[in-house]
Protein backbone atom coordinates (compact mmCIF):
# COMPACT_ATOMS: atom_id res chain seq x y z
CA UNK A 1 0.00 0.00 0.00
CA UNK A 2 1.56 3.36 -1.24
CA UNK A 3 1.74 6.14 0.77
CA UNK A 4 -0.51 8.22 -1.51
CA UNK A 5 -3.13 5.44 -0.95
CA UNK A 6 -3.21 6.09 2.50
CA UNK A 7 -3.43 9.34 2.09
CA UNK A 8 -5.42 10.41 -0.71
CA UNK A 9 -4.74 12.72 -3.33
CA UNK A 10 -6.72 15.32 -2.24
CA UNK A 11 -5.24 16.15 1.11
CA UNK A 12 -1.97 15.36 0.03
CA UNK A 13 -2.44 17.70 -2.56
CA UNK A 14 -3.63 20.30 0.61
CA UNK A 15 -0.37 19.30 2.19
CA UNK A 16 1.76 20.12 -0.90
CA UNK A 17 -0.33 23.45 -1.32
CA UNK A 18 0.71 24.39 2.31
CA UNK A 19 4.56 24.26 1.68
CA UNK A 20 4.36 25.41 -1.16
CA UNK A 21 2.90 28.51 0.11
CA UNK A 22 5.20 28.73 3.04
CA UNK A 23 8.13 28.73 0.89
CA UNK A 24 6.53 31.53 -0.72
CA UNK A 25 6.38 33.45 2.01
CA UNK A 26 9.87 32.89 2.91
CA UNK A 27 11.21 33.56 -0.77
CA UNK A 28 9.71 37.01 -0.75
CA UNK A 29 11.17 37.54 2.88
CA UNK A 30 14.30 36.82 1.20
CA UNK A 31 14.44 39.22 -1.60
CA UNK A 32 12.45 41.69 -0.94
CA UNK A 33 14.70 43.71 0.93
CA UNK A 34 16.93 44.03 -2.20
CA UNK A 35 13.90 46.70 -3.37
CA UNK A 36 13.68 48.32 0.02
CA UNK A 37 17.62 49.28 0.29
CA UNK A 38 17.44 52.69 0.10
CA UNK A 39 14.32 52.80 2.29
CA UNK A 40 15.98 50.98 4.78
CA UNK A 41 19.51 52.71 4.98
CA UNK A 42 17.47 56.28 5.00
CA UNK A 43 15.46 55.08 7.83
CA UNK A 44 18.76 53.44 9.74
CA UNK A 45 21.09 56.16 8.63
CA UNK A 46 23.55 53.95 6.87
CA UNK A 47 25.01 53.77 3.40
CA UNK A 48 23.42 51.79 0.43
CA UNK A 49 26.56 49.19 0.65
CA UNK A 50 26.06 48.73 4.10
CA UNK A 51 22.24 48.02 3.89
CA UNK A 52 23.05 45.64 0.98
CA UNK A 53 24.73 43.33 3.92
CA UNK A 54 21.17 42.59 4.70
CA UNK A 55 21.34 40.17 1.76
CA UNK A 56 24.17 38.55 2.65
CA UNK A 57 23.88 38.16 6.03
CA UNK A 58 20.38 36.24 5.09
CA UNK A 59 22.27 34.41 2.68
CA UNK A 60 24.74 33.30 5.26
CA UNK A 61 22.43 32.41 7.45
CA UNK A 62 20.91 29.64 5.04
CA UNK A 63 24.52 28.40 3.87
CA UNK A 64 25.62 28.01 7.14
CA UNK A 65 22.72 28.35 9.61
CA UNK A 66 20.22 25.96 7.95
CA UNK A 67 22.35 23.19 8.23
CA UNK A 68 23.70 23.65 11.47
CA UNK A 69 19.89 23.91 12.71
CA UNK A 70 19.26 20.70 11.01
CA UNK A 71 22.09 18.64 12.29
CA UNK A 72 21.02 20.02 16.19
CA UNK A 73 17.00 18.88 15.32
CA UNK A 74 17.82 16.06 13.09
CA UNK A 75 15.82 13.63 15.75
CA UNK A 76 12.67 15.78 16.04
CA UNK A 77 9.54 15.06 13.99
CA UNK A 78 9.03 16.67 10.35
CA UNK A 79 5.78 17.97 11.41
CA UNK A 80 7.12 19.75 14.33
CA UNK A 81 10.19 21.26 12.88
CA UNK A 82 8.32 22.64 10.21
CA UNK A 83 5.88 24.30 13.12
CA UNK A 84 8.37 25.61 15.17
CA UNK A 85 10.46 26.96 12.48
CA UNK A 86 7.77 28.86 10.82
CA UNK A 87 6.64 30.48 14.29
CA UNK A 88 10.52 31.32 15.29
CA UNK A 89 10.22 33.01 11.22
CA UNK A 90 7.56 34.97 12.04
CA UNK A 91 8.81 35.65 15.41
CA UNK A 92 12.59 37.25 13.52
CA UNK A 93 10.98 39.01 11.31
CA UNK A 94 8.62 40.76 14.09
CA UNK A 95 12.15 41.50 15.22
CA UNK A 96 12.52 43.15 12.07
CA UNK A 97 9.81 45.30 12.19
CA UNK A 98 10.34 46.83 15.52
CA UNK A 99 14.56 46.73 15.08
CA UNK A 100 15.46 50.51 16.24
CA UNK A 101 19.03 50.35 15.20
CA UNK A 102 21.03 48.41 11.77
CA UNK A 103 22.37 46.36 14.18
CA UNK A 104 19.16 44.62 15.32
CA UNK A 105 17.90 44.43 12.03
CA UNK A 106 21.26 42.55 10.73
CA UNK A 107 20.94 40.08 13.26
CA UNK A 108 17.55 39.66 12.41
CA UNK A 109 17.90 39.16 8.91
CA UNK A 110 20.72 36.46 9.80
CA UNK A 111 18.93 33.70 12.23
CA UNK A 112 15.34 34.75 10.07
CA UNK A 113 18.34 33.31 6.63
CA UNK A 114 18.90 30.38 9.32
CA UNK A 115 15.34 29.40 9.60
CA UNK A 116 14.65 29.34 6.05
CA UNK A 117 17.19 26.91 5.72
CA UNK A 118 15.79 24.73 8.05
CA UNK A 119 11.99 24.76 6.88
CA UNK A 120 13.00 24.14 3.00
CA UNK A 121 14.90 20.99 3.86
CA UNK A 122 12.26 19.83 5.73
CA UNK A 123 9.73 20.99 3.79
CA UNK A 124 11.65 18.34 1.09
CA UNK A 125 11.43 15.56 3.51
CA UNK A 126 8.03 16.00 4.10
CA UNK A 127 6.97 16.77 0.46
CA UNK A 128 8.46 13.95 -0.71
CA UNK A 129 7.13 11.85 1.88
CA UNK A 130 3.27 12.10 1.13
CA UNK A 131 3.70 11.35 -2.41
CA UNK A 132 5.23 7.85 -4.16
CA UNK A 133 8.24 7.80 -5.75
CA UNK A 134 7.15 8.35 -9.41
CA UNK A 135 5.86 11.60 -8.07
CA UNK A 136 8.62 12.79 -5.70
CA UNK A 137 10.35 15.00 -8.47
CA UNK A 138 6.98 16.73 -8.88
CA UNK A 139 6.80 17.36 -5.00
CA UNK A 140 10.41 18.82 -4.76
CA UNK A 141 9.10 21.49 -7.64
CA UNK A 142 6.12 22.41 -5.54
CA UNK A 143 7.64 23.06 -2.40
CA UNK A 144 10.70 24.82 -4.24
CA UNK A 145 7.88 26.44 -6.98
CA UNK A 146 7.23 28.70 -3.87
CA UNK A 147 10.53 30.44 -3.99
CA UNK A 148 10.19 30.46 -7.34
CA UNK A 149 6.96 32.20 -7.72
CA UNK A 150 7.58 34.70 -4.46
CA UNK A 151 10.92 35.74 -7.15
CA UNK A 152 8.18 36.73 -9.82
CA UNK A 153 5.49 37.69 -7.97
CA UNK A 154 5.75 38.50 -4.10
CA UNK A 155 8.71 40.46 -4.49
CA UNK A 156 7.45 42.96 -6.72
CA UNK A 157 4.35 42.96 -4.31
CA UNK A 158 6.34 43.25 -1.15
CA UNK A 159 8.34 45.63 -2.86
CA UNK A 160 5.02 47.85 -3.78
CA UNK A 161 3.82 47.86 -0.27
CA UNK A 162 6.97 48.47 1.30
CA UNK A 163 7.54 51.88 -0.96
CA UNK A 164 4.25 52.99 -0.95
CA UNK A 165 3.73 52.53 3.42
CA UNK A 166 7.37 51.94 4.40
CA UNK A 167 9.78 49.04 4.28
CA UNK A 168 8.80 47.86 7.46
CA UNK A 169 5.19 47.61 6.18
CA UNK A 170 5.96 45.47 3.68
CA UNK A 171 7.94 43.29 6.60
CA UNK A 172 4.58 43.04 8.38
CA UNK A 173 2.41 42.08 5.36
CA UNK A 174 5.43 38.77 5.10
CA UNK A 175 4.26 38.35 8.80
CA UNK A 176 0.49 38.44 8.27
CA UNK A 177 0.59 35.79 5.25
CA UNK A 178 3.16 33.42 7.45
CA UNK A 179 0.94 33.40 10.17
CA UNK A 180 -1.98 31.77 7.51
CA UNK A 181 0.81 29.20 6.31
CA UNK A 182 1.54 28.52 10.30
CA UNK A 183 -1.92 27.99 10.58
CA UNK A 184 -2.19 25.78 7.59
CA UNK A 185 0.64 23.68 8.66
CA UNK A 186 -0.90 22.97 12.13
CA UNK A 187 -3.68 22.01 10.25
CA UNK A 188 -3.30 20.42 7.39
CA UNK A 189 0.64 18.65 7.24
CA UNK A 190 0.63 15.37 9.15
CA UNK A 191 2.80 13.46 10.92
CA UNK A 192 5.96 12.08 9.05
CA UNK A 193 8.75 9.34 9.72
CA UNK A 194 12.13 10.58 9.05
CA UNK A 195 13.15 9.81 6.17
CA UNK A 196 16.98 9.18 6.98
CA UNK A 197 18.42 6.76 9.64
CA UNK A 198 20.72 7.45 13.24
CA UNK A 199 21.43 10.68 14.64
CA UNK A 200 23.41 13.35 12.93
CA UNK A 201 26.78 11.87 12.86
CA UNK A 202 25.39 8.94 11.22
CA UNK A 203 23.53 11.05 8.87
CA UNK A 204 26.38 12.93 7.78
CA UNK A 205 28.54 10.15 6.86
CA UNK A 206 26.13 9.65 4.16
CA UNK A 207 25.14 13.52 3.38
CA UNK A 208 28.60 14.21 2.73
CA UNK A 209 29.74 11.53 1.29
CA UNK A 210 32.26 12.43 -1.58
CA UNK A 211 29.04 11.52 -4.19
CA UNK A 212 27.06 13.73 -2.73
CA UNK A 213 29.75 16.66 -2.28
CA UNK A 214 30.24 16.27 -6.18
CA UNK A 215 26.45 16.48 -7.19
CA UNK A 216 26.76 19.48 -4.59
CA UNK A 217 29.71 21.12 -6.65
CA UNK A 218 27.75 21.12 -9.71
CA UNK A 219 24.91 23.18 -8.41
CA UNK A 220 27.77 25.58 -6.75
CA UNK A 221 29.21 25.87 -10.34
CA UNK A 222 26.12 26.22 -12.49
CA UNK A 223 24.47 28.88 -9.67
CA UNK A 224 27.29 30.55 -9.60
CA UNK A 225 27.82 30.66 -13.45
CA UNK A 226 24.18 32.00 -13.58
CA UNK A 227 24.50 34.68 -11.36
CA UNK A 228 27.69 35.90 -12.35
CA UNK A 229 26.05 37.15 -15.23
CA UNK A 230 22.50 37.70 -13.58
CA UNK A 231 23.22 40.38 -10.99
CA UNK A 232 24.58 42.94 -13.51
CA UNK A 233 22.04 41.86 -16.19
CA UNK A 234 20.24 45.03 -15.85
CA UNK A 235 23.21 47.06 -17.07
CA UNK A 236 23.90 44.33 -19.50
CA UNK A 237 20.25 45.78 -21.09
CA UNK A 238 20.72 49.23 -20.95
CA UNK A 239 24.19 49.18 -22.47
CA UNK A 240 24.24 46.10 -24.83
CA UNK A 241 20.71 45.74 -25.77
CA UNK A 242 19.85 49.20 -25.42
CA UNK A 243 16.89 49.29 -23.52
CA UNK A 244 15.87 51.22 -20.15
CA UNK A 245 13.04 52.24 -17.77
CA UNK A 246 10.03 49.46 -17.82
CA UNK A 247 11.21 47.13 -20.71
CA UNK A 248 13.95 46.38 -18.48
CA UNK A 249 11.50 45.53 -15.73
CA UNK A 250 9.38 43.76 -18.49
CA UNK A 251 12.11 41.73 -19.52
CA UNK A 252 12.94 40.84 -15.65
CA UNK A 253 9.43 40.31 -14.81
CA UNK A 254 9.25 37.42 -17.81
CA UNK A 255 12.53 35.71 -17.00
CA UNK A 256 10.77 35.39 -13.83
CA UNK A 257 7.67 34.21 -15.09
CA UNK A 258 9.89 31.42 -16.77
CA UNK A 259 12.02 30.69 -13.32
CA UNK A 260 8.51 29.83 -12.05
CA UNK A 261 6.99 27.98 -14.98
CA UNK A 262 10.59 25.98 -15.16
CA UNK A 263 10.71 24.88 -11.94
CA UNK A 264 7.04 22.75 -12.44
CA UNK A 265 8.22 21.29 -15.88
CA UNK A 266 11.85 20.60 -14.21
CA UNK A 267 9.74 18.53 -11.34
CA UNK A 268 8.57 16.17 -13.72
CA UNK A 269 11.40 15.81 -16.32
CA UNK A 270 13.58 14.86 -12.72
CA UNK A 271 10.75 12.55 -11.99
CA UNK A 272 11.63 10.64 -15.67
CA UNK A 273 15.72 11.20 -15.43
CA UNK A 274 17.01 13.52 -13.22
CA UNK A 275 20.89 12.78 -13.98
CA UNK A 276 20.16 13.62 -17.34
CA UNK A 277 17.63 16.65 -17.05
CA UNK A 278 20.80 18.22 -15.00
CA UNK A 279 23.00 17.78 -18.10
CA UNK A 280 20.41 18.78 -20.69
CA UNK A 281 19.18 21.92 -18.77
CA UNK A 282 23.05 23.03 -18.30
CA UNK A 283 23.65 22.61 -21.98
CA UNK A 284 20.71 24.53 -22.97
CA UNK A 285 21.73 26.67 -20.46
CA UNK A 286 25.04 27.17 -22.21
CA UNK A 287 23.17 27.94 -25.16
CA UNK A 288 20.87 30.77 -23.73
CA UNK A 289 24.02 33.04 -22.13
CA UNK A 290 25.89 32.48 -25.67
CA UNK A 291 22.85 34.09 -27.41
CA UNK A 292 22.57 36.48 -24.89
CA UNK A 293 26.32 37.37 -25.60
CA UNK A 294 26.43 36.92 -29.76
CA UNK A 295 22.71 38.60 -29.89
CA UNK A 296 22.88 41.10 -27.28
CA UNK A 297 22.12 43.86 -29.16
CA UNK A 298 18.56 42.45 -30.57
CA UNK A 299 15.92 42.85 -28.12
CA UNK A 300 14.07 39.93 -29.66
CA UNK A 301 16.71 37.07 -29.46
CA UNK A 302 17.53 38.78 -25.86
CA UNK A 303 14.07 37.96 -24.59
CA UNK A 304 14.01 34.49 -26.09
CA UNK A 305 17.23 33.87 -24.57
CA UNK A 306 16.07 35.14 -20.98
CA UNK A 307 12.95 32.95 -21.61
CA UNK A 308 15.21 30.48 -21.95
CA UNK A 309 17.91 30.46 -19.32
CA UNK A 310 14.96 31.01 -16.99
CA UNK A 311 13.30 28.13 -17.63
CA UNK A 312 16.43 25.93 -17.60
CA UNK A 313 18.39 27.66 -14.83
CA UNK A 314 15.70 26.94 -12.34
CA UNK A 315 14.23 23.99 -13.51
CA UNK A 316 17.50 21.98 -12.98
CA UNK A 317 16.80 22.77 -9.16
CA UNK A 318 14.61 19.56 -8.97
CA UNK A 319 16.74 17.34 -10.39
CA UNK A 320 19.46 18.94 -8.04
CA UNK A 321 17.64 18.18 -5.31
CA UNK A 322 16.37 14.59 -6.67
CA UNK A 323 20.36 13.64 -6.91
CA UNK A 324 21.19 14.91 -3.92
CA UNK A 325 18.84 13.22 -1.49
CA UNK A 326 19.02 9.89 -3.25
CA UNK A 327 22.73 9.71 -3.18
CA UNK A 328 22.87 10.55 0.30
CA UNK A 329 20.75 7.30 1.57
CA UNK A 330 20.15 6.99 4.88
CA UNK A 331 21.64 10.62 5.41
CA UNK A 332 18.57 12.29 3.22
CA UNK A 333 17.43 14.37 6.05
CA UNK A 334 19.88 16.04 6.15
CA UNK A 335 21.27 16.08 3.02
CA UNK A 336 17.90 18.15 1.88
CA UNK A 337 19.37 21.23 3.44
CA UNK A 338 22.40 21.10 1.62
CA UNK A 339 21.52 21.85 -2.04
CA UNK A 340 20.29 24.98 -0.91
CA UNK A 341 23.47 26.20 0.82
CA UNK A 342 25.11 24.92 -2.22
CA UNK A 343 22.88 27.23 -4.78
CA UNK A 344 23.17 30.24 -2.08
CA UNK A 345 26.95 29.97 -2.15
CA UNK A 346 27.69 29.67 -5.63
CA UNK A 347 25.33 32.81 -6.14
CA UNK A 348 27.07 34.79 -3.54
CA UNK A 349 30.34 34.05 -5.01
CA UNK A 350 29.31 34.19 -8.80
CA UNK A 351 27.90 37.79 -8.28
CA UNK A 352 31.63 38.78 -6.76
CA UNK A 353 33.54 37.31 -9.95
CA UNK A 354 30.83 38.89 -12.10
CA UNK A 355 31.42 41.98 -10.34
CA UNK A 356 35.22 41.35 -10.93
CA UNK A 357 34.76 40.79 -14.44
CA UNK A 358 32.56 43.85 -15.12
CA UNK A 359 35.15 46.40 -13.53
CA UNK A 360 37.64 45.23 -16.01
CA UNK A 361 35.31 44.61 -19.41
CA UNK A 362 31.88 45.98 -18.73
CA UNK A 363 28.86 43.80 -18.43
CA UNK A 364 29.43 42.19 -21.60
CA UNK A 365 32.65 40.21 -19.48
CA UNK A 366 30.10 39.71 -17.24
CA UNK A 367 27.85 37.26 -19.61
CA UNK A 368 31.28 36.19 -21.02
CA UNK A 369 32.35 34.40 -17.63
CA UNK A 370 28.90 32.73 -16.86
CA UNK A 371 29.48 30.91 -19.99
CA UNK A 372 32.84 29.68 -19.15
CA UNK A 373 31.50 28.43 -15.92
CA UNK A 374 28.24 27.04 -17.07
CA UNK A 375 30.15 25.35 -19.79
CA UNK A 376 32.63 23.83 -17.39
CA UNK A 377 29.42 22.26 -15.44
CA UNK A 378 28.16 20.13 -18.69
CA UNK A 379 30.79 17.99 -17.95
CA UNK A 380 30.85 18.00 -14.32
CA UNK A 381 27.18 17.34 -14.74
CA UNK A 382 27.78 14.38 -16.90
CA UNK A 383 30.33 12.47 -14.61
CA UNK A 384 28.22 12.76 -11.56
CA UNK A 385 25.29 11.00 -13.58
CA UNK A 386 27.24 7.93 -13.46
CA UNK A 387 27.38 8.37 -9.44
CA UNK A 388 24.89 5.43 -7.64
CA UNK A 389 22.94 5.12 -4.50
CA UNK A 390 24.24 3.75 -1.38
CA UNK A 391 23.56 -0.33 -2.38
CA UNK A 392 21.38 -0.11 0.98
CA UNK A 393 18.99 2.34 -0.47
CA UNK A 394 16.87 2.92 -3.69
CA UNK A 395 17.46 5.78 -6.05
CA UNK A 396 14.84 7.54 -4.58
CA UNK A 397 13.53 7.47 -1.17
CA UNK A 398 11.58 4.52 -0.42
CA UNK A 399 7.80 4.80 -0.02
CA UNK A 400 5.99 2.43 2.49
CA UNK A 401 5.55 -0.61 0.60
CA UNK A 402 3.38 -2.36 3.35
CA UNK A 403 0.04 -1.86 5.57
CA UNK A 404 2.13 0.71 7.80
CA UNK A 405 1.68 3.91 6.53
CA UNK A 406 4.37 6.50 5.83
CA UNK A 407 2.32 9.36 7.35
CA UNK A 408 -0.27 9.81 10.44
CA UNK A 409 -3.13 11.98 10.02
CA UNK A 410 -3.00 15.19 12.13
CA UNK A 411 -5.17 14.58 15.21
């Protein structure tokens, strides 16, 4: 009897719906700050660059915090993590709100980074844990679809809000809709087995086993390839294509629309092959920057392109995720946090060497490197498709296959 059977489709469908909005919630926590900088360093008195720490320190916090926070709750129960986590969310970014100095606001934005980390991992463990295996591709792209969708759609909200009643309105609307995903999670997400095996230290023989490190590396390089070129895209348009004011935005708004739409189609495409939808979407991803660099002063081809590399770039996340936990065995719990560090790292660091290649060539070196590193990830991509599962596990996590079920319906 498969865990869906036990179920249902309905309310696991309810249960998918719920992360996926609280990753939504915590993807537009995430970002939009980035359109609330100079709100933020006029109200605290500090400089643009200094406010822009508020990124990375959030970004830290999921590299580093996330798992840490994972390997100190690996023992609790899925349901309860993801409870607890949300409410300590909420509770940092009422912190937030009411932070009277940049300080208190920096510290905020770093345990608030910490949390997220947490919840998406578990939020993996738990999606994939209502659904059977033929569908657990399709359940990573839900819960990470949030993220996804909160890039094209509850930024620019947030972002709305916060410059039309203040930045830390825009902070309390983030509150108000967590506290209806808190409320849906109490309610609606059962009870669920850990996935993994042991304790932490047993766990993380498996999570970072040298497999799973490599799979790891390849999401560092392509991420990082990505947004070497991605975080000085905008004057990449203005100079190369020659465009300005709201096509710009235009053309951002449909790369996101793509990111989003991507992310579904990646979720089944890693449910089919996820070893080779990773090397397939990094080819085509190679594709999309090198007609953004041969084309880049056509409008026309520069959309299509963007269309493109956003619908590739994040719909190899699933599969990236798919690899990672089913390499890791026994260790999956854990492991689930670790793509996401992965991703956050290589952005952080491909937006510095973009940044180093645009001081000495413009923008245009800019698109130039994220080819070079994308290209360098085909490959890499490749080679870890060969990798196996532990022999003691499947490729995928194993779904009940007798009368116990998987999950326990929320009393």
């Amino acid at each position: 009897m498969t865990t869906q059977a036990v179920y249902g489709r309905t309310r696991t469908n309810l249960v998918l719906a719920t992360l996926f909005l609280g990753t939504f919630v915590l993807g537009s926590a995430e970002l939009v700050v980035v359109g609330l900088l100079d709100l933020i360093a006029r109200d605290m008195a500090v400089s643009i660059s200094l406010a822009g720490t508020l990124v990375t320190a959030y970004a830290l916090g999921i590299s580093i915090g996330g798992p840490l926070l994972t390997a100190v709750s690996i023992r609790f129960g899925r349901r309860l993590l993801l409870s607890a986590s949300l409410v300590a969310y909420l509770a940092g970014n009422v912190l937030a709100v009411v932070a009277s100095n940049f300080g208190q606001l920096l510290v905020a934005r770093a345990v608030t980074g910490a949390l997220q980390g947490l919840f998406i991992g578990v939020a993996f463990a738990v999606g994939t844990s209502v659904v059977p295996r033929e569908r657990m591709g399709r359940a990573i792209a839900t819960v990470f679809g949030g993220i996804a969708v909160s890039t094209a759609l509850g930024v620019p909200l947030g972002t709305l809000i916060g410059q039309a009643l203040g930045w830390r309105a825009a902070f309390t609307a983030i509150i108000i809709l967590g506290a209806v995903a808190l409320v849906a999670t109490l309610t609606l997400v059962p009870r669920v087995r850990n996935t993994g095996s042991g304790g932490f230290a047993a766990q993380a023989r498996h999570a970072l086993a040298p497999r799973v490190l490599a799979v790891l590396g390849v999401g560092f390089l392509i991420m990082g390839g990505q947004f070497a070129a991605l975080t000085y895209i905008t004057p990449f348009l203005q100079q190369e294509t020659g465009i300005s004011g709201g096509l710009i935005s235009a053309f951002l708004l449909v790369y996101g629309l793509a990111n989003a739409v991507g992310t579904f189609i990646g979720g089944r495409a890693a449910d089919r092959d996820a070893s080779m939808t990773l090397v397939a979407a990094t080819a085509v991803l190679v594709l999309a920057l090198g007609a953004l660099y041969l084309f880049g002063s056509r409008p026309v081809v520069v959309a299509v392109a963007m269309v493109a590399w956003g619908l590739v770039g994040f719909g190899l996340v699933p599969s990236l995720q798919y690899r990672v936990v089913s390499l890791a065995g026994p260790g999956r719990d854990f492991a689930a946090t670790l793509p996401a560090s992965a991703v956050t790292a290589g952005i952080a660091v491909g937006s510095l060497i973009g940044g180093w290649a645009v001081a000495g060539y413009g923008p245009t070196g800019a698109v130039v490197t994220a080819i070079v590193i994308v290209a360098l990830s085909v490959p890499a991509a490749w080679a870890t498709g060969r990798l196996k599962a532990p022999a003691a596990t499947s490729e995928a996590p194993a779904v009940s296959s007798v009368p116990e079920p998987a999950v326990e319906l929320a009393p």
